[in-house]
Protein backbone atom coordinates (compact mmCIF):
# COMPACT_ATOMS: atom_id res chain seq x y z
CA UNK A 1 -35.69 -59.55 -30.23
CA UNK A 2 -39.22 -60.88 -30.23
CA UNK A 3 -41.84 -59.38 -32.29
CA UNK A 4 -45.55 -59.01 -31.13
CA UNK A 5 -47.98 -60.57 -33.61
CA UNK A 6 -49.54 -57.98 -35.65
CA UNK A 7 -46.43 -55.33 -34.96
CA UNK A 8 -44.20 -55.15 -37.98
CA UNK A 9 -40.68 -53.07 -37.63
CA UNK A 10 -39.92 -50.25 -39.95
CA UNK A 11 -37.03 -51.40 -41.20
CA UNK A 12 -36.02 -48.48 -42.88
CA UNK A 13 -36.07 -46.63 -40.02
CA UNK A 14 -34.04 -48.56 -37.70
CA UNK A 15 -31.27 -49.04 -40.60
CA UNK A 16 -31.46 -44.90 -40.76
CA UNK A 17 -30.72 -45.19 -36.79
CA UNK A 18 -28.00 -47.49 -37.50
CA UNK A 19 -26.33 -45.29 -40.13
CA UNK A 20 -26.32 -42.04 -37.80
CA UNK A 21 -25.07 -43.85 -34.73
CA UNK A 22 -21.87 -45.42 -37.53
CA UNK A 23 -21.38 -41.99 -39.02
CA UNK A 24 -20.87 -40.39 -35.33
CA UNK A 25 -17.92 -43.15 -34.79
CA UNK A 26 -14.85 -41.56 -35.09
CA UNK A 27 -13.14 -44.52 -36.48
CA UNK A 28 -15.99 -44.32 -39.06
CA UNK A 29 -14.87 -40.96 -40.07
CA UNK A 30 -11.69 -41.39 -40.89
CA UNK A 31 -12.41 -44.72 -42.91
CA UNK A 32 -14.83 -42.25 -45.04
CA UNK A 33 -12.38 -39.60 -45.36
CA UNK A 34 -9.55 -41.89 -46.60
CA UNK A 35 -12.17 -43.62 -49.03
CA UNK A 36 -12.78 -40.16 -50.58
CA UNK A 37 -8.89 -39.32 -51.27
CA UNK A 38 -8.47 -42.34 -52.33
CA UNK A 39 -8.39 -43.36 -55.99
CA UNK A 40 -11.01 -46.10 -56.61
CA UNK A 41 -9.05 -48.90 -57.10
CA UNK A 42 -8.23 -52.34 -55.52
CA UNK A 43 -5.39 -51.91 -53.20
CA UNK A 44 -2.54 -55.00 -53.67
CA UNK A 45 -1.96 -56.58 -49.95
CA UNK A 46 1.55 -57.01 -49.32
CA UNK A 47 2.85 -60.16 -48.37
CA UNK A 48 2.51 -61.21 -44.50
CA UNK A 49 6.16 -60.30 -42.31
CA UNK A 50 7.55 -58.30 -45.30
CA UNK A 51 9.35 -54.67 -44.83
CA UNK A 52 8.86 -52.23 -46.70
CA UNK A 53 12.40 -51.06 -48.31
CA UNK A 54 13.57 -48.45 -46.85
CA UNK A 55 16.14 -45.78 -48.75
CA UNK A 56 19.30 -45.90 -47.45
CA UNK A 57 20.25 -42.87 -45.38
CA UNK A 58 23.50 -41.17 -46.10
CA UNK A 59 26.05 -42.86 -43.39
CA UNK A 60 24.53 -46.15 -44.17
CA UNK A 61 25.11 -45.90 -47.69
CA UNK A 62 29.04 -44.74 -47.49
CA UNK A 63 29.28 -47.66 -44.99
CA UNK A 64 28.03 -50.39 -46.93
CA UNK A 65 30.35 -49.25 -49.77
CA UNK A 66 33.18 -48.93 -47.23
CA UNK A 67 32.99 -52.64 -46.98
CA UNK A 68 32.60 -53.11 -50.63
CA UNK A 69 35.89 -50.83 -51.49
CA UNK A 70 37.43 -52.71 -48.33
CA UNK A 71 36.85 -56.78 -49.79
CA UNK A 72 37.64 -55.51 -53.41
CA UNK A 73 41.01 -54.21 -52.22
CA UNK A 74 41.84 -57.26 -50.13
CA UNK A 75 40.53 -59.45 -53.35
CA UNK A 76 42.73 -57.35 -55.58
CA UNK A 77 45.69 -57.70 -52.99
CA UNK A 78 45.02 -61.18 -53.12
CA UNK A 79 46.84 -61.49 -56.84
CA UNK A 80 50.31 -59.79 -54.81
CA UNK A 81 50.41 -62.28 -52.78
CA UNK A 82 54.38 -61.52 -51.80
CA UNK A 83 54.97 -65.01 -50.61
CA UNK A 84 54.99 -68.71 -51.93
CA UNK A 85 52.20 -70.99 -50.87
CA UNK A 86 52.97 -74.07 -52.43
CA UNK A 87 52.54 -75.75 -48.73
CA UNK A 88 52.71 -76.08 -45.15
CA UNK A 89 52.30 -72.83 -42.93
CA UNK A 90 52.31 -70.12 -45.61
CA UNK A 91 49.90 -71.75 -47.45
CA UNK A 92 46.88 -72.17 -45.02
CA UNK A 93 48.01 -68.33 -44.08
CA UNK A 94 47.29 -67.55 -47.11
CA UNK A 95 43.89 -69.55 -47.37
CA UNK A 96 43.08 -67.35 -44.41
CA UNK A 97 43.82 -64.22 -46.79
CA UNK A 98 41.50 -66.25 -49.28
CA UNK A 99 38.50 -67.02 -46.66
CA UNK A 100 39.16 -63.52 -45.47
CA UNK A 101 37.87 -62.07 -49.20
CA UNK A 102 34.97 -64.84 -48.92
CA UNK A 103 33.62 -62.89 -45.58
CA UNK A 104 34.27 -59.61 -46.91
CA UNK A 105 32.18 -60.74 -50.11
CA UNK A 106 29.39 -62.15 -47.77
CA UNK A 107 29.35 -58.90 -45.48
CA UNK A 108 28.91 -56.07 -48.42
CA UNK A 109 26.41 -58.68 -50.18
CA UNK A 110 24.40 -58.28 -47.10
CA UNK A 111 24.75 -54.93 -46.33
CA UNK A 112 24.13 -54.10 -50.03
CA UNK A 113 20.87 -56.49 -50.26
CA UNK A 114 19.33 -54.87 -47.23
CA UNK A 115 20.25 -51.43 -48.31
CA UNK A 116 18.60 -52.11 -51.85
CA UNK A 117 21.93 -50.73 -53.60
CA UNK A 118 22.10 -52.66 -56.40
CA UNK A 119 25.35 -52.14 -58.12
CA UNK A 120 27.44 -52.81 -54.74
CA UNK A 121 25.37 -55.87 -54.23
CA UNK A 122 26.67 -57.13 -57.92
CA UNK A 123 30.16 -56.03 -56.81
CA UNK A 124 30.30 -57.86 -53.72
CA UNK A 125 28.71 -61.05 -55.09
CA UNK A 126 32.07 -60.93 -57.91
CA UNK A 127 33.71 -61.16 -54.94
CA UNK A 128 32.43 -64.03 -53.58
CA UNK A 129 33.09 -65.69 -56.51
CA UNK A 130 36.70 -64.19 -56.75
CA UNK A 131 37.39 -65.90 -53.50
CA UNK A 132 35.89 -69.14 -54.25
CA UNK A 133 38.01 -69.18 -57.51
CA UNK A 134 40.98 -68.33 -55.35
CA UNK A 135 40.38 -70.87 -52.80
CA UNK A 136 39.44 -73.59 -55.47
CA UNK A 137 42.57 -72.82 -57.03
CA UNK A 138 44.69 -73.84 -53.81
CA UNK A 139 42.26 -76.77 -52.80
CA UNK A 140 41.29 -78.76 -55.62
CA UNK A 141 44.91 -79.96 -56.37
CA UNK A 142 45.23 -81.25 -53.02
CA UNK A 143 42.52 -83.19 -52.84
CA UNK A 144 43.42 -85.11 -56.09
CA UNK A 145 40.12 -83.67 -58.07
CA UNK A 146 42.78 -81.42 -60.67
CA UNK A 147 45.48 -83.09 -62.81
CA UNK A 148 48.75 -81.68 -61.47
CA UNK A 149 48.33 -83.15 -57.32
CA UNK A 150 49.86 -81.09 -54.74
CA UNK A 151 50.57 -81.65 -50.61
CA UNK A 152 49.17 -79.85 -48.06
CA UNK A 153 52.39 -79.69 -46.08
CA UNK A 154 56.08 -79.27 -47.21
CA UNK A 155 58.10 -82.68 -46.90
């Protein structure tokens, strides 16, 4: 905008313009209107691509402990094991059994974390350990890292 020489602008005035044309924004109304019911104080920005947790409804939360109760009884089952497994076939079915508690560990510790409920998440992670321990038990003789060795298949 050019001035003319001698002409100065009221710049009071044409920031009062300004003001009345922002107020009759709608957007501009709102933003006021939330400023007022707001408290006054600095509002902590949440990290970029994160959820907010969400409470877990009712049928979520009976299913995610439906696969806790479910890997805690096949991890207690586990310890019955009604068969030998010193080697060949029965032993990597029963390895199966043990990766079996492993996935069922894995799936409630998911389900848990994204449900936020904390105790089943604790839960299934002792599961995931219980089927490590089993499966370390089984393994680490036969591949010569424990003292007593053992075969992988009967002679």
């Amino acid at each position: 905008m050019s001035e003319k020489k001698g002409q100065e602008r009221d710049w009071d005035k044409e920031l009062a313009e300004v003001d009345r044309l922002l107020n009759q924004l709608p957007t501009h109304q709102a933003d006021q209107a939330a400023a007022a019911a707001s408290p006054k104080r600095p509002a902590a920005a949440a990290p970029a691509g994160a959820a907010a947790p969400q409470a877990a409804s009712g049928r979520q939360w009976l299913g995610t402990w439906a696969r806790v109760a479910l890997g805690l009884l096949i991890g207690i089952g586990m310890t019955q094991w009604p068969y030998t497994h010193g080697c060949g076939l029965k032993l990597f079915i029963y390895l199966g059994g043990v990766l079996t508690v492993v996935v069922a560990g894995v799936w409630s510790s998911l389900s848990s974390w994204k449900r936020r409920l904390g105790v089943a998440h604790v839960l299934s992670q002792g599961l995931v350990i219980w089927g490590l321990i089993l499966a370390a038990r089984e393994i680490l003789p036969r591949i010569h890292y424990a003292r007593e060795a053992a075969t992988w298949f009967c002679p």
